[in-house]
C-alpha atoms as a PDB file:
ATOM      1  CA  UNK A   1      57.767   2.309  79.276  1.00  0.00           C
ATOM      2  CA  UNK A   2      60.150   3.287  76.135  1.00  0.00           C
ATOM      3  CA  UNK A   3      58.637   4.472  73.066  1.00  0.00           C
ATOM      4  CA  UNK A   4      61.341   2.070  71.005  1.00  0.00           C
ATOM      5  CA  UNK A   5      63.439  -0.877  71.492  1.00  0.00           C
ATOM      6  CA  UNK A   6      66.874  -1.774  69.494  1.00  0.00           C
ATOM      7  CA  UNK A   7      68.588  -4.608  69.463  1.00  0.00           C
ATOM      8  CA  UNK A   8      71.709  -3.670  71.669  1.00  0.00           C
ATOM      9  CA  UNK A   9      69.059  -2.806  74.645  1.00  0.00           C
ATOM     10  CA  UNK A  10      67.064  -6.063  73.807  1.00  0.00           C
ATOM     11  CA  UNK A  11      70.565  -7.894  74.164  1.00  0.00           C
ATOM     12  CA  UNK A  12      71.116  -5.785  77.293  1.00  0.00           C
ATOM     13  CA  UNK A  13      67.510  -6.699  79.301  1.00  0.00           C
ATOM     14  CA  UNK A  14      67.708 -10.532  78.392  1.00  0.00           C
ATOM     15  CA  UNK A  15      71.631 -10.912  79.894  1.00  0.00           C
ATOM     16  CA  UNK A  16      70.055  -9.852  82.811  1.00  0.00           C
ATOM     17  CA  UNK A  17      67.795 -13.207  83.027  1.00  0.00           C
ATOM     18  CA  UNK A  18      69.868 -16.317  84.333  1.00  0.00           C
ATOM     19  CA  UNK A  19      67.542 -18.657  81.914  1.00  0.00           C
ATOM     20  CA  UNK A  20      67.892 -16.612  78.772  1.00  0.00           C
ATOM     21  CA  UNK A  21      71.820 -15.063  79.318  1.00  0.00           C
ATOM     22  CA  UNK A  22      72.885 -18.829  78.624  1.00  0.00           C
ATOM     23  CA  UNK A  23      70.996 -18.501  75.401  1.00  0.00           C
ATOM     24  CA  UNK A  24      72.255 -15.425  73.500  1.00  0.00           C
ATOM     25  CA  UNK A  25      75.316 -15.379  70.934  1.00  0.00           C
ATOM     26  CA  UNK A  26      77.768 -12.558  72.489  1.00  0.00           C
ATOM     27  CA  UNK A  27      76.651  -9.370  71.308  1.00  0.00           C
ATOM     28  CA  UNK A  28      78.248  -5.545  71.728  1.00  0.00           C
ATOM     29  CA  UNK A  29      77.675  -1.741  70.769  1.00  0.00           C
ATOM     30  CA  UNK A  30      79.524  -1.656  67.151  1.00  0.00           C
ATOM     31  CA  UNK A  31      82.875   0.211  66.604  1.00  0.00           C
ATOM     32  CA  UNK A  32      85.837  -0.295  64.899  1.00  0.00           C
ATOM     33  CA  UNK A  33      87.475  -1.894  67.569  1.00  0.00           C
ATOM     34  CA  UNK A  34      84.850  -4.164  68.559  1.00  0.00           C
ATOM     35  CA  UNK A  35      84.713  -5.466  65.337  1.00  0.00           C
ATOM     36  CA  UNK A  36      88.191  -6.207  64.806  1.00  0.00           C
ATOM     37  CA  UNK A  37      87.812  -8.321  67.904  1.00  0.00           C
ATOM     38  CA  UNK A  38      84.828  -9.988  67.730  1.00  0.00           C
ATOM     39  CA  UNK A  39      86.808 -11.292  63.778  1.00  0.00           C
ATOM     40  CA  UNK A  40      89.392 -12.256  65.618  1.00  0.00           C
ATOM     41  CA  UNK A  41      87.734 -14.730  67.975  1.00  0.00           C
ATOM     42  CA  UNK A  42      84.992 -15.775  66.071  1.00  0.00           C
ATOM     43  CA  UNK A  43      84.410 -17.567  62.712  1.00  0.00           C
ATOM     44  CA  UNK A  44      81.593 -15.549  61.935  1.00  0.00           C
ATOM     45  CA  UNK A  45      80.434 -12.202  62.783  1.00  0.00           C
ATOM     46  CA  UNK A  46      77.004 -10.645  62.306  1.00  0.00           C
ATOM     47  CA  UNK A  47      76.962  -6.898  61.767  1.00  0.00           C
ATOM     48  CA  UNK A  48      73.365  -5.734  62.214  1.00  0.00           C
ATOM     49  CA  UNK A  49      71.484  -1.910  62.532  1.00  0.00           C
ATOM     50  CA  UNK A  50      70.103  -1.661  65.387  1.00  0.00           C
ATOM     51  CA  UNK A  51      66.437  -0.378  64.299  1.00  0.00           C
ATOM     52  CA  UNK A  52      65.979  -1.757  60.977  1.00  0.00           C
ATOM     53  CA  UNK A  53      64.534  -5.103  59.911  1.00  0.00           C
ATOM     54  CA  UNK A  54      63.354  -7.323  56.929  1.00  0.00           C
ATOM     55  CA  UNK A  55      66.657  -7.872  56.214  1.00  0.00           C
ATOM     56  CA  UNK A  56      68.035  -4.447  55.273  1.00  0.00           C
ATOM     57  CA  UNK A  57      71.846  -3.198  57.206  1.00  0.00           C
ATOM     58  CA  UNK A  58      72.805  -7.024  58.113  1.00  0.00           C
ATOM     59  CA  UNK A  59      76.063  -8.318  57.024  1.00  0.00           C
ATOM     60  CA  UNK A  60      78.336 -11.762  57.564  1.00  0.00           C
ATOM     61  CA  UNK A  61      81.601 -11.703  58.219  1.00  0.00           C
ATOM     62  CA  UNK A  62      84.460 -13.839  57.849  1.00  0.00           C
ATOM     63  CA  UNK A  63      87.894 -13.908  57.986  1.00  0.00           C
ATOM     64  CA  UNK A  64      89.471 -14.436  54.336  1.00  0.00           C
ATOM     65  CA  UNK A  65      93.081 -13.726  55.338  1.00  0.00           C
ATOM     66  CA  UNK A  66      95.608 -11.868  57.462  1.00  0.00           C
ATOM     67  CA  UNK A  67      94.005  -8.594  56.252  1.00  0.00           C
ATOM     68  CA  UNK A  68      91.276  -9.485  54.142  1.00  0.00           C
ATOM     69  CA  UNK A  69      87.394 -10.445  54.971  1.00  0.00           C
ATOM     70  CA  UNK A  70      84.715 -11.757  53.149  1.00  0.00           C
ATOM     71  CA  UNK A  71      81.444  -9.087  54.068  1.00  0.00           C
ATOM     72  CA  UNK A  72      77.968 -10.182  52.039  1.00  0.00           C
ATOM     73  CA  UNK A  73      74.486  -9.262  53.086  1.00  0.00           C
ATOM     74  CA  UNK A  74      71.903  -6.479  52.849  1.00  0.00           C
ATOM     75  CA  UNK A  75      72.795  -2.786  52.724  1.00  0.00           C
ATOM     76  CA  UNK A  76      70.294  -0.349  54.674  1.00  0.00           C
ATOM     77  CA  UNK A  77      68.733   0.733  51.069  1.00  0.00           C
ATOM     78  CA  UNK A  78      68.554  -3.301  50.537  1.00  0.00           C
ATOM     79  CA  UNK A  79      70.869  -3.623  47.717  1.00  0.00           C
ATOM     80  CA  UNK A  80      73.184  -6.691  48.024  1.00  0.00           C
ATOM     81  CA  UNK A  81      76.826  -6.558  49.494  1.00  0.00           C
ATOM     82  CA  UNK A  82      79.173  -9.251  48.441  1.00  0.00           C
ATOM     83  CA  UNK A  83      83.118  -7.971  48.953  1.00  0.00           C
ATOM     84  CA  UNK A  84      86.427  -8.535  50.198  1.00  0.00           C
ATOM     85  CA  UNK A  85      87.907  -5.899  51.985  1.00  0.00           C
ATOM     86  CA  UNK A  86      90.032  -4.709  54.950  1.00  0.00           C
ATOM     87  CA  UNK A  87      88.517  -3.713  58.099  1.00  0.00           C
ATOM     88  CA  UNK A  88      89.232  -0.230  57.671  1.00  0.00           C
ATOM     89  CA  UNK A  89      87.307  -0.195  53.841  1.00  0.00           C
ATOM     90  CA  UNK A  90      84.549  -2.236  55.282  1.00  0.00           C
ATOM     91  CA  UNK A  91      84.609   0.101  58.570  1.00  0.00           C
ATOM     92  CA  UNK A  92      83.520   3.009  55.603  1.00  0.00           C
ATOM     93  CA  UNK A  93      81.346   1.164  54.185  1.00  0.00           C
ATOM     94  CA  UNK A  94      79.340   0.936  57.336  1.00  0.00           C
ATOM     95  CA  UNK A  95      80.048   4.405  58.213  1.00  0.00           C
ATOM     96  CA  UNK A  96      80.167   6.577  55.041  1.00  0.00           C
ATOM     97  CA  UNK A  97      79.217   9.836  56.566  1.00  0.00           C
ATOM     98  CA  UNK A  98      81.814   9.092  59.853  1.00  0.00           C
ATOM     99  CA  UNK A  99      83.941  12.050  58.697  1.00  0.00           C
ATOM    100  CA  UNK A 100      80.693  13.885  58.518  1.00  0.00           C
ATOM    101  CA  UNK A 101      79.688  13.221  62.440  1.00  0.00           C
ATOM    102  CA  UNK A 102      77.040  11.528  61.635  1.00  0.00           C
ATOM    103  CA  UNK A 103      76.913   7.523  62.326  1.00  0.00           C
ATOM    104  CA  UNK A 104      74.637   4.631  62.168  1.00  0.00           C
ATOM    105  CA  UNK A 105      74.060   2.659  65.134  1.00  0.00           C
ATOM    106  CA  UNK A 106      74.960  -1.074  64.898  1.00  0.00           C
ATOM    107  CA  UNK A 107      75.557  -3.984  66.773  1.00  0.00           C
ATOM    108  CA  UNK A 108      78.614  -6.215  66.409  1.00  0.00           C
ATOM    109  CA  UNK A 109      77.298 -10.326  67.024  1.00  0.00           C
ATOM    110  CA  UNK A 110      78.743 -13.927  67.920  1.00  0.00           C
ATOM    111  CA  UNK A 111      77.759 -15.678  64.505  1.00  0.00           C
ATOM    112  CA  UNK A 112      75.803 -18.741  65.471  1.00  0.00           C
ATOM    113  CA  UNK A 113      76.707 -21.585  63.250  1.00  0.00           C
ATOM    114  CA  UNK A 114      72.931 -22.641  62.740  1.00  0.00           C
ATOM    115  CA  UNK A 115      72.754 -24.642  59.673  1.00  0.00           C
ATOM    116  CA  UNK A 116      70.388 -27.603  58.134  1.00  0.00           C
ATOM    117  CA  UNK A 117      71.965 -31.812  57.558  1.00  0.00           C
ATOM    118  CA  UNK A 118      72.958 -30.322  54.032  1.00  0.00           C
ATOM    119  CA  UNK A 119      74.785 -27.003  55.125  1.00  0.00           C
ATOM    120  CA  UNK A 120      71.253 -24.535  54.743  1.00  0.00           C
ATOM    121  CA  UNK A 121      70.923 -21.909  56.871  1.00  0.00           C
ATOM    122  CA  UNK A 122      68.311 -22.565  59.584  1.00  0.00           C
ATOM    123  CA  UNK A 123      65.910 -19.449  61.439  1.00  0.00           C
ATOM    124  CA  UNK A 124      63.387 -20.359  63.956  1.00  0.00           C
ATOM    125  CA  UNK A 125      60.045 -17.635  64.386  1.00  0.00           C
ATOM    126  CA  UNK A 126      58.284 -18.185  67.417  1.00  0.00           C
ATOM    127  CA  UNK A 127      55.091 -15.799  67.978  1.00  0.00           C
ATOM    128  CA  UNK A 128      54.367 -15.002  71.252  1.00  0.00           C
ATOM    129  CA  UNK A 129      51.154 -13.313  72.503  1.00  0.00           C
ATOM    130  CA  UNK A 130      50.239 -11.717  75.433  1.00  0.00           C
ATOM    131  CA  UNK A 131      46.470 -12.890  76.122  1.00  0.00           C
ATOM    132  CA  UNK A 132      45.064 -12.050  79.284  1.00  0.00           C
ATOM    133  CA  UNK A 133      48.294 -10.880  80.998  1.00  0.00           C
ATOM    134  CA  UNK A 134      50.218 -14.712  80.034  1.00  0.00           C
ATOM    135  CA  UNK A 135      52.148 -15.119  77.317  1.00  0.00           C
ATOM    136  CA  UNK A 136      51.568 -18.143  75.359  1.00  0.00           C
ATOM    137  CA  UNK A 137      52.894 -19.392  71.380  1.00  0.00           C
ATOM    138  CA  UNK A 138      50.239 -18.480  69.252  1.00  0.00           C
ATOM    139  CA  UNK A 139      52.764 -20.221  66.015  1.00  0.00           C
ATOM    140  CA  UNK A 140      56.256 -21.128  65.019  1.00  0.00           C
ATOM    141  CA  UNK A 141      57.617 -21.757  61.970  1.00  0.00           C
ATOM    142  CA  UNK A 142      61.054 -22.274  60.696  1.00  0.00           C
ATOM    143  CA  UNK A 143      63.023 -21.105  57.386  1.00  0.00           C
ATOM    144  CA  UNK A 144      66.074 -22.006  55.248  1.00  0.00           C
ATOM    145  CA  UNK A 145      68.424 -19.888  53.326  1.00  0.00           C
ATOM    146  CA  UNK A 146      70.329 -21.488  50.589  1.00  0.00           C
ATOM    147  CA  UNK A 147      72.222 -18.004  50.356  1.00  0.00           C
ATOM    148  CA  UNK A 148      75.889 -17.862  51.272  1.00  0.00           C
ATOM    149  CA  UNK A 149      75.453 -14.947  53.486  1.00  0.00           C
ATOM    150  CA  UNK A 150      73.479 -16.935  55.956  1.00  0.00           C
ATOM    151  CA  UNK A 151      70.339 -14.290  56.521  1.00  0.00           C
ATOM    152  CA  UNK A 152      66.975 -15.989  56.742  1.00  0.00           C
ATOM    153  CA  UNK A 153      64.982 -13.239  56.679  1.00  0.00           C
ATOM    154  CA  UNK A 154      61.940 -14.215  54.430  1.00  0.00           C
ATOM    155  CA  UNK A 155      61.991 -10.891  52.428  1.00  0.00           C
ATOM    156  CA  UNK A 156      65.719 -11.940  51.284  1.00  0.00           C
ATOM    157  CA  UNK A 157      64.478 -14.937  49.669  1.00  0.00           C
ATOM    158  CA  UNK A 158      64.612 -17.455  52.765  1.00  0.00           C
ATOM    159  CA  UNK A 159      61.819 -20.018  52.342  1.00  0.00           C
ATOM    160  CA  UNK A 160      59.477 -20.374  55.498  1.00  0.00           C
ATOM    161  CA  UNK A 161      58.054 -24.362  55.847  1.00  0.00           C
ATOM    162  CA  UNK A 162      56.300 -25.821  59.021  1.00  0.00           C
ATOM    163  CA  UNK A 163      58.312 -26.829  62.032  1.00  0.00           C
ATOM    164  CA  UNK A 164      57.570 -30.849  60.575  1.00  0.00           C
ATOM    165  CA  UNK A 165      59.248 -30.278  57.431  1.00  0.00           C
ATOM    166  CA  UNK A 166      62.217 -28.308  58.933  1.00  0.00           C
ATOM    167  CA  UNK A 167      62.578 -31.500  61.429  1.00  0.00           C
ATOM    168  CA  UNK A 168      62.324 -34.583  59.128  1.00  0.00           C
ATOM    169  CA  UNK A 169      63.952 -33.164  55.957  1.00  0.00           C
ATOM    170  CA  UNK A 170      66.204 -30.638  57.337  1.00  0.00           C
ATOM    171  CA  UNK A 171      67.312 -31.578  60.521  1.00  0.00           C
ATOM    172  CA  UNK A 172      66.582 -34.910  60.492  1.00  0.00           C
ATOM    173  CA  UNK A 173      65.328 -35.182  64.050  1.00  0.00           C
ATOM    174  CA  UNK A 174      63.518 -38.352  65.417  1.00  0.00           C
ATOM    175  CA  UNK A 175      59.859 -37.827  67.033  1.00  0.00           C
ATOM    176  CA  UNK A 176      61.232 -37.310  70.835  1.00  0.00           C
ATOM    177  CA  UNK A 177      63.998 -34.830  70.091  1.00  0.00           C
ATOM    178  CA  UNK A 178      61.051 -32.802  68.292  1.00  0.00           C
ATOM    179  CA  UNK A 179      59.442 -32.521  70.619  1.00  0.00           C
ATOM    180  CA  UNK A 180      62.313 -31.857  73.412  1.00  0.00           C
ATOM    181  CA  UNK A 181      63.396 -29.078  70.874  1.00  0.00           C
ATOM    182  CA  UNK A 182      60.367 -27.530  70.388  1.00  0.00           C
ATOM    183  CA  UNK A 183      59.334 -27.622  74.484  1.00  0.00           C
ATOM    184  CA  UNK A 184      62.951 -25.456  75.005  1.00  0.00           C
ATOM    185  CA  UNK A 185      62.067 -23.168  71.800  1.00  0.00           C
ATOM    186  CA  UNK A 186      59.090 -22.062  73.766  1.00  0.00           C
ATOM    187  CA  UNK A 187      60.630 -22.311  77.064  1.00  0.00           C
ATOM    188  CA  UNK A 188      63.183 -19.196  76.032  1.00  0.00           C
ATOM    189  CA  UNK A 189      60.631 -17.343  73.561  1.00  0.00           C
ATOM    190  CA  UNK A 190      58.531 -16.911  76.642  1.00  0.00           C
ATOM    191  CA  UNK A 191      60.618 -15.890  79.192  1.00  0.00           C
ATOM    192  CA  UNK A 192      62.763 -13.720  76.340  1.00  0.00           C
ATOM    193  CA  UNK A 193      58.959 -11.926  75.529  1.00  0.00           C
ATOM    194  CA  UNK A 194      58.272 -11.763  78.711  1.00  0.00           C
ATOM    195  CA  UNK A 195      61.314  -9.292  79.869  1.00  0.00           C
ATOM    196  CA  UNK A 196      60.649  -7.588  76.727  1.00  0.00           C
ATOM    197  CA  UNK A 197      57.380  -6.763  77.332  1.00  0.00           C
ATOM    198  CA  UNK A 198      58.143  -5.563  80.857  1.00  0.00           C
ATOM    199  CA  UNK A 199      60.076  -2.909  78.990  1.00  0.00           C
ATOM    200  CA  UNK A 200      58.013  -1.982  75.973  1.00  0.00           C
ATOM    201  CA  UNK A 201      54.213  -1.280  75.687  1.00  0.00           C
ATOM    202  CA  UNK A 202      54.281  -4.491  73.479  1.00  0.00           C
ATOM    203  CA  UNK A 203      51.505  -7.367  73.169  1.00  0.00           C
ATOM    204  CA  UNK A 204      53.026  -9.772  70.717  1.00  0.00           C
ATOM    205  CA  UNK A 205      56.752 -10.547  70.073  1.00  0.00           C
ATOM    206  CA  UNK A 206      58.548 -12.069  67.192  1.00  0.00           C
ATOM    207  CA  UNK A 207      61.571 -14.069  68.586  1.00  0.00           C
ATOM    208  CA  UNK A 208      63.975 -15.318  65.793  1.00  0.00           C
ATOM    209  CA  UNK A 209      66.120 -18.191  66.701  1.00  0.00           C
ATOM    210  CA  UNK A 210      68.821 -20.372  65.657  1.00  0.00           C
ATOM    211  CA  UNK A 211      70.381 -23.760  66.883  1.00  0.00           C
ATOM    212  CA  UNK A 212      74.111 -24.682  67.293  1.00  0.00           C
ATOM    213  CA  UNK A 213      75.552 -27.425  65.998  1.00  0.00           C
ATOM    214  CA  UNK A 214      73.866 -29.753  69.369  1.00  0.00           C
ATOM    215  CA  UNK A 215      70.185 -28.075  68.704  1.00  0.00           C
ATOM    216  CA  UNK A 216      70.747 -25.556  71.847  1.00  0.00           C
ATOM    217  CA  UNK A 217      68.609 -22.702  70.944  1.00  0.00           C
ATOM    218  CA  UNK A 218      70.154 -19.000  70.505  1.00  0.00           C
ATOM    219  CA  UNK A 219      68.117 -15.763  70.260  1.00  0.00           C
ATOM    220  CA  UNK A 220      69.184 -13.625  67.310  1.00  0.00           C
ATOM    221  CA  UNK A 221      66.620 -10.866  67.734  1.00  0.00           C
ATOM    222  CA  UNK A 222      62.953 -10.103  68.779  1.00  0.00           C
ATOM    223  CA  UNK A 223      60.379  -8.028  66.780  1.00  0.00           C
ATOM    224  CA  UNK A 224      57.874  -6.492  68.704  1.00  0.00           C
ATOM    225  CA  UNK A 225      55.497  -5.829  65.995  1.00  0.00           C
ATOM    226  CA  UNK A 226      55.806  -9.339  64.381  1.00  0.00           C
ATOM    227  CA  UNK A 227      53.492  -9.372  61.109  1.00  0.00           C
ATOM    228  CA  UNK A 228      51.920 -12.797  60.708  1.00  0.00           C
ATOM    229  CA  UNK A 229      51.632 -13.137  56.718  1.00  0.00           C
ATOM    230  CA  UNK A 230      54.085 -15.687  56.680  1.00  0.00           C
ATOM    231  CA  UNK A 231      52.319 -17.804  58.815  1.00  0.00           C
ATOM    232  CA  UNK A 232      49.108 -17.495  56.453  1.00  0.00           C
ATOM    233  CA  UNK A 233      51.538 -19.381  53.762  1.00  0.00           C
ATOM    234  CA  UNK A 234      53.348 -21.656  56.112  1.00  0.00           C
ATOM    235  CA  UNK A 235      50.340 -22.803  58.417  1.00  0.00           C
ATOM    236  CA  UNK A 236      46.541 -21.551  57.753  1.00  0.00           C
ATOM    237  CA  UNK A 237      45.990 -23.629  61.255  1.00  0.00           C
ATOM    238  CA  UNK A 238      48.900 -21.094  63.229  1.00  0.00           C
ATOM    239  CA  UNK A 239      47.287 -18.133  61.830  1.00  0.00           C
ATOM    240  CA  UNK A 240      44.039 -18.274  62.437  1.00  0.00           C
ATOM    241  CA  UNK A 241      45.088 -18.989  65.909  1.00  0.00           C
ATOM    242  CA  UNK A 242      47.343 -16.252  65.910  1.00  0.00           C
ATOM    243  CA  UNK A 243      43.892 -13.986  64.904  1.00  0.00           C
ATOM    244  CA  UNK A 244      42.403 -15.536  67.454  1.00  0.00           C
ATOM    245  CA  UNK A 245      44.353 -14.488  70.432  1.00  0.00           C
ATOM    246  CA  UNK A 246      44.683 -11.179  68.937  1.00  0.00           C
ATOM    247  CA  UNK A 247      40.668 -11.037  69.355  1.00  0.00           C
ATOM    248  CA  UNK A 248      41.067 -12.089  72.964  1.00  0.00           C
ATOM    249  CA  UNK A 249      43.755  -9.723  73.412  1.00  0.00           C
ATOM    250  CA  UNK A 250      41.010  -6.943  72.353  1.00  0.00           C
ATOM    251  CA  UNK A 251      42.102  -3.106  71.099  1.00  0.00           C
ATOM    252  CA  UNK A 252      45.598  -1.162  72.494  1.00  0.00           C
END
């Protein structure tokens, strides 16, 4: 088992599953190079560090004009980036200490146009739990982010709501698509936690979704030490289901 897990090996293990591979946005090692391709064949790049999380060293990326892009998001100190640059400016400001020999280690990702009726920025949690050796959904909840910079992270002011509210008011789903949608989230959380937990000494996973523009599900990332406050806001019902199965699940 591996002490850690980033988000280039988590891409890495779930290509490997036939059911999963068909739902992950393309996703490489970051360089220079990759970047300037990925920009060029997709409307919208993620840039993302490979360890950190709430939010912190993710950008968005889009193409402005022959030269110029449009990067806004999260530094790794979490002060807000909103610029447009070259590639080789926004290269340094990813890389400030290159010249130094010292890098930080990102990944380069396939933006996944997942947005709301009204243009919002959609993100999906799903919290799976290992109980018992199975992995079941202890919760899900979804999230908006009216930002331009299209991170949903809840600690960059995305607002978390109930999987009903994100249906009827934001995606404006009848009853049976619900419910089709919400059998395929849980479908690939599962067999994405279960790979992952193969790998890592992990007992609960976080797995943060999107949906395209027909409701097919994409995996942006997975947590494997998912916190479960925002579930205590969202859904009192989810989370003390979620303490629950972490009493069945019994000490490390």
């Amino acid at each position: 088992m591996k002490d850690a897990i980033g988000k280039l090996e988590q891409y890495r293990l779930l290509q490997g599953n036939p059911l999963v591979h068909e739902h992950l946005p393309d996703t490489v090692e970051y360089t220079k190079e990759n970047l300037i391709d990925f920009a060029n064949r997709y409307p919208v790049v993620f840039i993302k560090h490979d360890t950190s999380g709430q939010g912190r060293g993710v950008y968005r990326l889009t193409k402005e004009s022959d030269h110029l892009y449009s990067l806004s998001g999260y530094s790794l100190q979490g002060k807000e980036v909103d610029q447009v640059m070259e590639i080789d400016e926004i290269h340094k400001v990813l890389q400030p200490f290159e010249r130094f020999g010292r890098t930080q280690p990102y990944i380069v990702q396939e933006g996944i146009n997942s947005v709301s009726a009204r243009g919002q920025h959609v993100n999906i949690r799903v919290h799976v739990q290992h109980v018992n050796g199975e992995p079941i959904v202890g919760g899900i909840y979804g999230s908006i982010a009216y930002d331009e910079n299209g991170i949903t992270n809840i600690c960059r002011g995305a607002y978390a709501m109930p999987m009903r509210v994100l249906f009827f008011i934001f995606l404006k789903l009848e009853k049976d698509e619900q419910q089709d949608l919400l059998n395929k989230l849980f479908e690939v959380s599962i067999a994405a936690s279960k790979i992952i937990a193969d790998h890592y000494p992990c007992r609960e996973c976080g797995v943060d979704l999107g949906l395209d523009e027909n409701l097919k599900p994409f995996i942006f990332e997975i947590n494997t030490t998912p916190g479960m406050e925002d579930f205590a806001r969202v859904d009192r019902q989810m989370w003390k289901q979620i303490v629950e199965n972490r009493k069945k699940m019994g000490s490390p």
